[in-house]
PDB file of N, CA and C in Angstrom:
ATOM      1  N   UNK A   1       9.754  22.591  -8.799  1.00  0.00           N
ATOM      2  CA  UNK A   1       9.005  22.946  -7.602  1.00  0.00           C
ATOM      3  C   UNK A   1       9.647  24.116  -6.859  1.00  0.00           C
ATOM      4  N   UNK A   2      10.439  24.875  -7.145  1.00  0.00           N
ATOM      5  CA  UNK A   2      11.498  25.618  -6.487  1.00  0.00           C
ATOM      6  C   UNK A   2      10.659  26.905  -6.933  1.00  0.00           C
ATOM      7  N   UNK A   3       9.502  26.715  -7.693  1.00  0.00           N
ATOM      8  CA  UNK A   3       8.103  28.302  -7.723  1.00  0.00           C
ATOM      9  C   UNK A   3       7.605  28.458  -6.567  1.00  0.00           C
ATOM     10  N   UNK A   4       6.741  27.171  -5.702  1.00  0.00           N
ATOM     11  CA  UNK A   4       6.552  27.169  -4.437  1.00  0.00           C
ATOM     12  C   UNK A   4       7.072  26.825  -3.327  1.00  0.00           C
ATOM     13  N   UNK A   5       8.366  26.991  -3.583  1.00  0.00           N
ATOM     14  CA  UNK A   5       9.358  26.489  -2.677  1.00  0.00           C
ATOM     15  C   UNK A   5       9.150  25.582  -1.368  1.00  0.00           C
ATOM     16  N   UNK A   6       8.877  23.930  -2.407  1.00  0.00           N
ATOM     17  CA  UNK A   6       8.239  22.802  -1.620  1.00  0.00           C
ATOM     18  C   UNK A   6       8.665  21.849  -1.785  1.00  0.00           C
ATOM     19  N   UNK A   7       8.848  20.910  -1.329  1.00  0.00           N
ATOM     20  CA  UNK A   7       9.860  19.509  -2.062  1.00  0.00           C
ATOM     21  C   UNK A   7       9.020  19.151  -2.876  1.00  0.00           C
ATOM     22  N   UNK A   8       9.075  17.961  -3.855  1.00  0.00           N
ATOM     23  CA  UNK A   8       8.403  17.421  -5.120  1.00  0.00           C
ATOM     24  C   UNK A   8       7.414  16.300  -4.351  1.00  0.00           C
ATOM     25  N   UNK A   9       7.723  15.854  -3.264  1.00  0.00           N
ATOM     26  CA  UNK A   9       7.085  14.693  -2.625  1.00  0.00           C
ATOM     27  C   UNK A   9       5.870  15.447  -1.961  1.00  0.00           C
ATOM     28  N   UNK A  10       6.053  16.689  -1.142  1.00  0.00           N
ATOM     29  CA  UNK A  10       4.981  17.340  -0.446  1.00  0.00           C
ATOM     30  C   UNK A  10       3.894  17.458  -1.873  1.00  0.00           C
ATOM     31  N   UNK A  11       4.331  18.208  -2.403  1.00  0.00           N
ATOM     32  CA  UNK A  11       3.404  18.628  -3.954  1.00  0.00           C
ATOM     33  C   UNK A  11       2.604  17.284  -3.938  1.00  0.00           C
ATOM     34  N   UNK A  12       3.208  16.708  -4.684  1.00  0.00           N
ATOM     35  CA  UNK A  12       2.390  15.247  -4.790  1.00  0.00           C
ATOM     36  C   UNK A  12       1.796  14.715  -3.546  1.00  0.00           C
ATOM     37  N   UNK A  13       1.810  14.514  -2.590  1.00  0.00           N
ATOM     38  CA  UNK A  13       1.092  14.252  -1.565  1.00  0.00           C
ATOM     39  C   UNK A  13      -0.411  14.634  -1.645  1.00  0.00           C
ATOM     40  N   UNK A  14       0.061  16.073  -1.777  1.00  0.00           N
ATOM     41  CA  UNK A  14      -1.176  17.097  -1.819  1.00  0.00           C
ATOM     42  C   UNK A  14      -2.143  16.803  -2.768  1.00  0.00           C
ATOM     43  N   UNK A  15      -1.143  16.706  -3.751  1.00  0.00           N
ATOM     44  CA  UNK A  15      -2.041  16.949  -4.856  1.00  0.00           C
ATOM     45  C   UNK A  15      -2.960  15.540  -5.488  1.00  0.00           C
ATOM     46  N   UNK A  16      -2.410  14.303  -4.911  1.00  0.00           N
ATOM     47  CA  UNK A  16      -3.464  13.186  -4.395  1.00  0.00           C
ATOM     48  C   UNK A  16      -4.297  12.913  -3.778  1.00  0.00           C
ATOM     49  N   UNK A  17      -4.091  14.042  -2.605  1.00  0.00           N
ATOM     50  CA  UNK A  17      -4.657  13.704  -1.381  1.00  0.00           C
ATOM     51  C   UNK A  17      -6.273  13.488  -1.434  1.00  0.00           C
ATOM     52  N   UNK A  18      -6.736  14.305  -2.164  1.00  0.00           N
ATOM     53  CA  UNK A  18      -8.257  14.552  -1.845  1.00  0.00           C
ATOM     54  C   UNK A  18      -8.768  15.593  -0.827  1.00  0.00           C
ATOM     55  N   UNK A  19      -9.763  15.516  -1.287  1.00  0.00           N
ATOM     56  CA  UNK A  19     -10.513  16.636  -0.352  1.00  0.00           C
ATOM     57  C   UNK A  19     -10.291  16.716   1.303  1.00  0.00           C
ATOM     58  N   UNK A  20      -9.616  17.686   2.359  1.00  0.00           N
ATOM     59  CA  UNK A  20      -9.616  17.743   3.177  1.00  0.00           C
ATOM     60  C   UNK A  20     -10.675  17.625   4.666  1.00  0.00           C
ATOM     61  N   UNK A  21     -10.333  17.211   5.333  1.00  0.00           N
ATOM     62  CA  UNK A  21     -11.538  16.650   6.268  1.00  0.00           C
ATOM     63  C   UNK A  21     -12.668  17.931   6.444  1.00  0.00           C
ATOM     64  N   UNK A  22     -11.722  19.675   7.178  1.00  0.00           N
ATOM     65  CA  UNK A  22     -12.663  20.555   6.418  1.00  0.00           C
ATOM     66  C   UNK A  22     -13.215  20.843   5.629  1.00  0.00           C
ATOM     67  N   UNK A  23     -13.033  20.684   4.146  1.00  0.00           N
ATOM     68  CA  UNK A  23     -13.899  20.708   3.210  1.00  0.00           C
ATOM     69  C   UNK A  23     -15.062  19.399   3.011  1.00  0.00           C
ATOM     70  N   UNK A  24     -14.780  18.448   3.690  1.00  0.00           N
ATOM     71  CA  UNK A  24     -15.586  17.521   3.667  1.00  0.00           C
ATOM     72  C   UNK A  24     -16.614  17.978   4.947  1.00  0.00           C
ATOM     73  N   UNK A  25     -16.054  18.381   6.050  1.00  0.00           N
ATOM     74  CA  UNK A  25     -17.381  18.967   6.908  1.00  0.00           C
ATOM     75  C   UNK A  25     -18.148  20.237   6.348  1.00  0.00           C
ATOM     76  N   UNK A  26     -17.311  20.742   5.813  1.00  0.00           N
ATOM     77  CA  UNK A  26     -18.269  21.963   5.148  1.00  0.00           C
ATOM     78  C   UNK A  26     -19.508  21.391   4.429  1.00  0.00           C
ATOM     79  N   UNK A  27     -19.147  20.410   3.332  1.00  0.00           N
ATOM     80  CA  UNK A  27     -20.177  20.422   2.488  1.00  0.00           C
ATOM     81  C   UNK A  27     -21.007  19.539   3.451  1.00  0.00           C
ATOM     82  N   UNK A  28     -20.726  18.707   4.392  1.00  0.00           N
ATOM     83  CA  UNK A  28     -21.786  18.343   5.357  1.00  0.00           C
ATOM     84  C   UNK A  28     -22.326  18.932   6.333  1.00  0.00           C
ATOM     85  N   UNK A  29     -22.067  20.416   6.412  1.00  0.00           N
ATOM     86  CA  UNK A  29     -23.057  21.427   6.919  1.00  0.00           C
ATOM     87  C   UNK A  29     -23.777  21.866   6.212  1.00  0.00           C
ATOM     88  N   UNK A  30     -23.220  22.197   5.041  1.00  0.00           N
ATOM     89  CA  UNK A  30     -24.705  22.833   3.571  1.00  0.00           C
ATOM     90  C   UNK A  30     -25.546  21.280   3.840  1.00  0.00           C
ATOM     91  N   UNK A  31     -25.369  20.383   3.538  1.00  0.00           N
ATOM     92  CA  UNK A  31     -26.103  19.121   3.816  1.00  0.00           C
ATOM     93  C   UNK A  31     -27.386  19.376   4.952  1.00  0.00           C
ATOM     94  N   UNK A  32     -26.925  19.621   6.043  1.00  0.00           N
ATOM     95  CA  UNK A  32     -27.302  19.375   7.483  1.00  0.00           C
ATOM     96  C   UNK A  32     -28.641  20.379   7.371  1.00  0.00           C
ATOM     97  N   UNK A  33     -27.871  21.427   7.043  1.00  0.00           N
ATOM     98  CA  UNK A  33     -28.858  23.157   6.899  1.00  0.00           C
ATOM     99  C   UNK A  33     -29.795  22.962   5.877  1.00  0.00           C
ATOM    100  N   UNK A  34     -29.431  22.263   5.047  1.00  0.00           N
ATOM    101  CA  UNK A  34     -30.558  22.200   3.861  1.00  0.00           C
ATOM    102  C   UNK A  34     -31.706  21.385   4.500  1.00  0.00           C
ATOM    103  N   UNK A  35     -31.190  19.952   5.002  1.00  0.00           N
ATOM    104  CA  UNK A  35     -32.496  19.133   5.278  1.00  0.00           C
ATOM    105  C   UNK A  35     -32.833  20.169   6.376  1.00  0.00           C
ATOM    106  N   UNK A  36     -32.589  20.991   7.354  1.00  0.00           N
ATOM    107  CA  UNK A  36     -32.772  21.549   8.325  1.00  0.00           C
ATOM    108  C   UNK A  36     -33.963  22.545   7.606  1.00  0.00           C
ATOM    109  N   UNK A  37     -33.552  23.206   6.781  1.00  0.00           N
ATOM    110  CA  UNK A  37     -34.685  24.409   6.073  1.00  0.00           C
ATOM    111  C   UNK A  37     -35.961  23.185   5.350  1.00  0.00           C
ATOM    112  N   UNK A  38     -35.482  22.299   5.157  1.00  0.00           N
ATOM    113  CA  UNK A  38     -36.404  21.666   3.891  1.00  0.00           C
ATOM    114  C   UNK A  38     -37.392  21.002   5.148  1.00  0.00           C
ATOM    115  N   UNK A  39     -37.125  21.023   6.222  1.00  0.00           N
ATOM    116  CA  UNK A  39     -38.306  20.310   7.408  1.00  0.00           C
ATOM    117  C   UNK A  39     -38.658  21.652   8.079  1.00  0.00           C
ATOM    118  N   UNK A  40     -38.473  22.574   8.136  1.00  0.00           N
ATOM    119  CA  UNK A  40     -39.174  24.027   8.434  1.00  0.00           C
ATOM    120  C   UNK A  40     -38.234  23.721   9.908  1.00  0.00           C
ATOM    121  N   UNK A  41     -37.442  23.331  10.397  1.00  0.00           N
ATOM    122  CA  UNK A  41     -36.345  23.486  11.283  1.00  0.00           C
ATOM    123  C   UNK A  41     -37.231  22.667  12.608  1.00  0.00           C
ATOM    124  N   UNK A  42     -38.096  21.693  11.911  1.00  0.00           N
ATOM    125  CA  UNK A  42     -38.552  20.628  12.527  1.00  0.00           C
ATOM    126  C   UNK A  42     -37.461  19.309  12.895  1.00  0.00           C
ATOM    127  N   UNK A  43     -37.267  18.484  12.091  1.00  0.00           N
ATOM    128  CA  UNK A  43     -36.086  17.845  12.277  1.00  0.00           C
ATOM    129  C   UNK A  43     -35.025  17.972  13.079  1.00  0.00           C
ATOM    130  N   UNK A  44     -34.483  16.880  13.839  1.00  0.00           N
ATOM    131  CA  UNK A  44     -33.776  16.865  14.941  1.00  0.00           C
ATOM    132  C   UNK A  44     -32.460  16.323  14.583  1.00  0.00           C
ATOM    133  N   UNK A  45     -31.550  15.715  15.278  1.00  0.00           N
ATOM    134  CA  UNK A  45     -29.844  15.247  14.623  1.00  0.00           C
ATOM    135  C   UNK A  45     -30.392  13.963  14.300  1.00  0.00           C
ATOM    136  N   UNK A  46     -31.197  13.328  15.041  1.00  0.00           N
ATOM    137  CA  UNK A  46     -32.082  11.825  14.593  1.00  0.00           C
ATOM    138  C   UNK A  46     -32.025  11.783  13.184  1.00  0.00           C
ATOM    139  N   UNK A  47     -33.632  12.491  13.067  1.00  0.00           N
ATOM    140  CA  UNK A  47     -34.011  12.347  11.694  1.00  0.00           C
ATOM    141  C   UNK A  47     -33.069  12.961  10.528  1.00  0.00           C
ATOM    142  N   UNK A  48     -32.627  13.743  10.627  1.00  0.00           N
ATOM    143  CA  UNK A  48     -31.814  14.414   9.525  1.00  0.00           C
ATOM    144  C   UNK A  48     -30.474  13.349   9.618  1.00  0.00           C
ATOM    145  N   UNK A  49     -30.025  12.625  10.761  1.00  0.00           N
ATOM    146  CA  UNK A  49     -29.105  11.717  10.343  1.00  0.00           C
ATOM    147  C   UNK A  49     -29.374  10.456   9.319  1.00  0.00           C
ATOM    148  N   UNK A  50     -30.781  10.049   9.775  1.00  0.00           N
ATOM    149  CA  UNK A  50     -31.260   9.196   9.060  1.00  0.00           C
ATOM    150  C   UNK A  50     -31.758   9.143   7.510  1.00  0.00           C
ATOM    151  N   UNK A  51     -31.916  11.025   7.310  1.00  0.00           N
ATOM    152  CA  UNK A  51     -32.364  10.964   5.362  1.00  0.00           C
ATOM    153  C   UNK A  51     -30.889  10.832   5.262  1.00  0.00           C
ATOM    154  N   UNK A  52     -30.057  11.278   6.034  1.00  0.00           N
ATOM    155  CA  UNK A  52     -29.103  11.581   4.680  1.00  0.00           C
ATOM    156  C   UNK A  52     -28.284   9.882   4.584  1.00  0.00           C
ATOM    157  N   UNK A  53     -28.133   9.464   5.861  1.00  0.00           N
ATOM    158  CA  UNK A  53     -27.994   7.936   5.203  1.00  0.00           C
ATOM    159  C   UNK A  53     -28.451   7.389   4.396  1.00  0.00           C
ATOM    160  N   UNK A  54     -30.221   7.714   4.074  1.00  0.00           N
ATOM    161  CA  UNK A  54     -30.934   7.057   3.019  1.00  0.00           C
ATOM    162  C   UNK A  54     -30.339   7.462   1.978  1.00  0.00           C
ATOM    163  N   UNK A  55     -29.823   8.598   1.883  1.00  0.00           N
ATOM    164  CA  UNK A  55     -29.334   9.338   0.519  1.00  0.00           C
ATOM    165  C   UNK A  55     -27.906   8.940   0.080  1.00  0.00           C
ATOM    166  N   UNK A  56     -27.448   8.219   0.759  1.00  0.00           N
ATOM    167  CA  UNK A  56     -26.039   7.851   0.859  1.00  0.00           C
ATOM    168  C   UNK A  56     -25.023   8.376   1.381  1.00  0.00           C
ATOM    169  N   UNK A  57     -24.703   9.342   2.286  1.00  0.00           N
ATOM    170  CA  UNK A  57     -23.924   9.589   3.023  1.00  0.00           C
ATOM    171  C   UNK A  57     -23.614   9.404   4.361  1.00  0.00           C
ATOM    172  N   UNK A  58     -22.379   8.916   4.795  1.00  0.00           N
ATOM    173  CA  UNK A  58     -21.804   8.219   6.020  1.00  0.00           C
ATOM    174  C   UNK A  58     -21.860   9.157   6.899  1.00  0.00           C
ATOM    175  N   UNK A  59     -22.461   9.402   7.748  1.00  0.00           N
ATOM    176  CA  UNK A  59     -22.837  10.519   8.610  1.00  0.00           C
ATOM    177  C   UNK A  59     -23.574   9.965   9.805  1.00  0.00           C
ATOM    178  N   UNK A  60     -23.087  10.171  11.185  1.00  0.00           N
ATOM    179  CA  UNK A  60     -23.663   9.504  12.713  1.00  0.00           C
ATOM    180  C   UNK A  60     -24.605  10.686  12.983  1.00  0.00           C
ATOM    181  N   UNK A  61     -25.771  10.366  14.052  1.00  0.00           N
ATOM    182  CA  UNK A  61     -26.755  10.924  14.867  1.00  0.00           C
ATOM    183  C   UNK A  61     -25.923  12.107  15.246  1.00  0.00           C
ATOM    184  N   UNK A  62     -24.497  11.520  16.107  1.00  0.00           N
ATOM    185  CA  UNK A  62     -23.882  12.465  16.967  1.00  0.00           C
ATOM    186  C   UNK A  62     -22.921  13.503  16.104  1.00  0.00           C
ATOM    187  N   UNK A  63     -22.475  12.950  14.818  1.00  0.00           N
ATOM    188  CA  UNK A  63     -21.650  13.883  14.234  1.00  0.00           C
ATOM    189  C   UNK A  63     -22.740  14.964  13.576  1.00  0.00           C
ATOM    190  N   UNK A  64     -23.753  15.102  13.473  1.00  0.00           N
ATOM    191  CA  UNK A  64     -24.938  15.709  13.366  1.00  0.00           C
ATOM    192  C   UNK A  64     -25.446  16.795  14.501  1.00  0.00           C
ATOM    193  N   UNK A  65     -25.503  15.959  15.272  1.00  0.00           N
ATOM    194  CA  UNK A  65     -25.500  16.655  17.036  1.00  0.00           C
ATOM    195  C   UNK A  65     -24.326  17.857  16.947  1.00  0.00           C
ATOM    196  N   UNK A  66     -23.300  17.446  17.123  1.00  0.00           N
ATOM    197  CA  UNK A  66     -21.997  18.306  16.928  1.00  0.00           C
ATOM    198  C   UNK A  66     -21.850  19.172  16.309  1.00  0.00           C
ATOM    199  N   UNK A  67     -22.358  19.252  14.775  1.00  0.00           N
ATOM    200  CA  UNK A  67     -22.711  20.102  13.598  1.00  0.00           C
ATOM    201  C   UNK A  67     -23.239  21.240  13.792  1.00  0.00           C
ATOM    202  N   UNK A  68     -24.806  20.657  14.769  1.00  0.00           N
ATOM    203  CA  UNK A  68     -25.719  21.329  14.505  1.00  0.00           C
ATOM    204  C   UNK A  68     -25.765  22.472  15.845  1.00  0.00           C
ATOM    205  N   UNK A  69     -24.944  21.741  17.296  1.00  0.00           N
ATOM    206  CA  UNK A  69     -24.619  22.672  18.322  1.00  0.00           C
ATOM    207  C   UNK A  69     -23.621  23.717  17.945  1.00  0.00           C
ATOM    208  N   UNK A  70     -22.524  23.600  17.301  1.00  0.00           N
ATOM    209  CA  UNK A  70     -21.242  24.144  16.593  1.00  0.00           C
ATOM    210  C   UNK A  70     -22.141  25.943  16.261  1.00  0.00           C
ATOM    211  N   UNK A  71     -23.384  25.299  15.030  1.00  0.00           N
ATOM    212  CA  UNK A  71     -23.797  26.340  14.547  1.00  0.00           C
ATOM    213  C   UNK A  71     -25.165  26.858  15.248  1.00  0.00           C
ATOM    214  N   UNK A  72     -25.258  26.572  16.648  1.00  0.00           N
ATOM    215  CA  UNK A  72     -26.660  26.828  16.702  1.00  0.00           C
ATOM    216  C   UNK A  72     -27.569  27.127  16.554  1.00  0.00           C
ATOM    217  N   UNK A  73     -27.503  25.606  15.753  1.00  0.00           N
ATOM    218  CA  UNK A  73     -29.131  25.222  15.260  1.00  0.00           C
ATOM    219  C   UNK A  73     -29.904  24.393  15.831  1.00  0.00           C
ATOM    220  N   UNK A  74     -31.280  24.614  16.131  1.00  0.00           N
ATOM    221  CA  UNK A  74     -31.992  23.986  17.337  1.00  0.00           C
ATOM    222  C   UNK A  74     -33.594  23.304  16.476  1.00  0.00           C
ATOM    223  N   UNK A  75     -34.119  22.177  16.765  1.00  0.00           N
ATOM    224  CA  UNK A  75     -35.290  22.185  16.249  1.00  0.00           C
ATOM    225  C   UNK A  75     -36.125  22.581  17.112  1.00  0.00           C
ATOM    226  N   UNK A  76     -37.405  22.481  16.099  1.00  0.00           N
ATOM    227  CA  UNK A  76     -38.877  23.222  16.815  1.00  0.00           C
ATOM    228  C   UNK A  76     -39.435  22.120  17.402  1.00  0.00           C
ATOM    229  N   UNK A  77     -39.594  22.143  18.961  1.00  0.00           N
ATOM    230  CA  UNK A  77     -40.375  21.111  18.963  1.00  0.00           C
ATOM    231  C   UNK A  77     -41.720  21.284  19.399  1.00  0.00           C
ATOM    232  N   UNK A  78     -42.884  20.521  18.531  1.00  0.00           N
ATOM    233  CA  UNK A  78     -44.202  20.246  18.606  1.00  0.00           C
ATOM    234  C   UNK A  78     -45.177  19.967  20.015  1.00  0.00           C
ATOM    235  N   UNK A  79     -45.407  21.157  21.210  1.00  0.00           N
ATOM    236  CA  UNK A  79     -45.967  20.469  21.911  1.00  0.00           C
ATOM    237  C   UNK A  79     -47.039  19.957  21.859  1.00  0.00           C
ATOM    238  N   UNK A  80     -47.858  19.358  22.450  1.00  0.00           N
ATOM    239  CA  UNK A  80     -48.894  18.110  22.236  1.00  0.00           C
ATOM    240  C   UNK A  80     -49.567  18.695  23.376  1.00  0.00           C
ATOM    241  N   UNK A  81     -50.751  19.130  23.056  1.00  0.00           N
ATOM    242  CA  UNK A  81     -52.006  19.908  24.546  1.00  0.00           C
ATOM    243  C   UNK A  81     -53.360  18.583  24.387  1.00  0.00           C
ATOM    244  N   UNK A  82     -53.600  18.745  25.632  1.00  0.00           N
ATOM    245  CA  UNK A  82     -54.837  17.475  25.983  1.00  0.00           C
ATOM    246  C   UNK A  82     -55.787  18.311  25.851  1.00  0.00           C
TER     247      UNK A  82
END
């Protein structure tokens, strides 16, 4: 280990570790943006929290919310005329 001048324990740490919490929010922004384009930017942190649970991923209303203010992204909303 004396190439990356790192102890042998850090290395291994790392190199178990798994995917980092950033890389895990990343790919749950391509996530977010996709259902976001795939509802014509209809969909709100609600509903888009709720496919992707259906789809299997552990993901809250609000960590959605957070996501989607971060990158501001806003839905369209539908007004309703009498």
């Amino acid at each position: 280990m004396q190439v990356f001048k790192i102890s042998r324990s850090s290395f291994y740490r790392w190199y178990t570790a798994g995917p980092s919490k950033r890389a895990l929010e990343h790919s749950l922004t391509d996530l977010i943006k996709k259902e976001l384009d795939l509802s014509k930017q209809r969909y709100g942190a609600t509903r888009i929290a709720e496919k992707l649970k259906r789809e299997g991923y552990c993901i809250s209303r609000c960590r959605v919310t957070k996501i989607m203010r971060a990158n501001h992204w806003v839905s369209k909303h539908k007004w309703k005329f009498n």
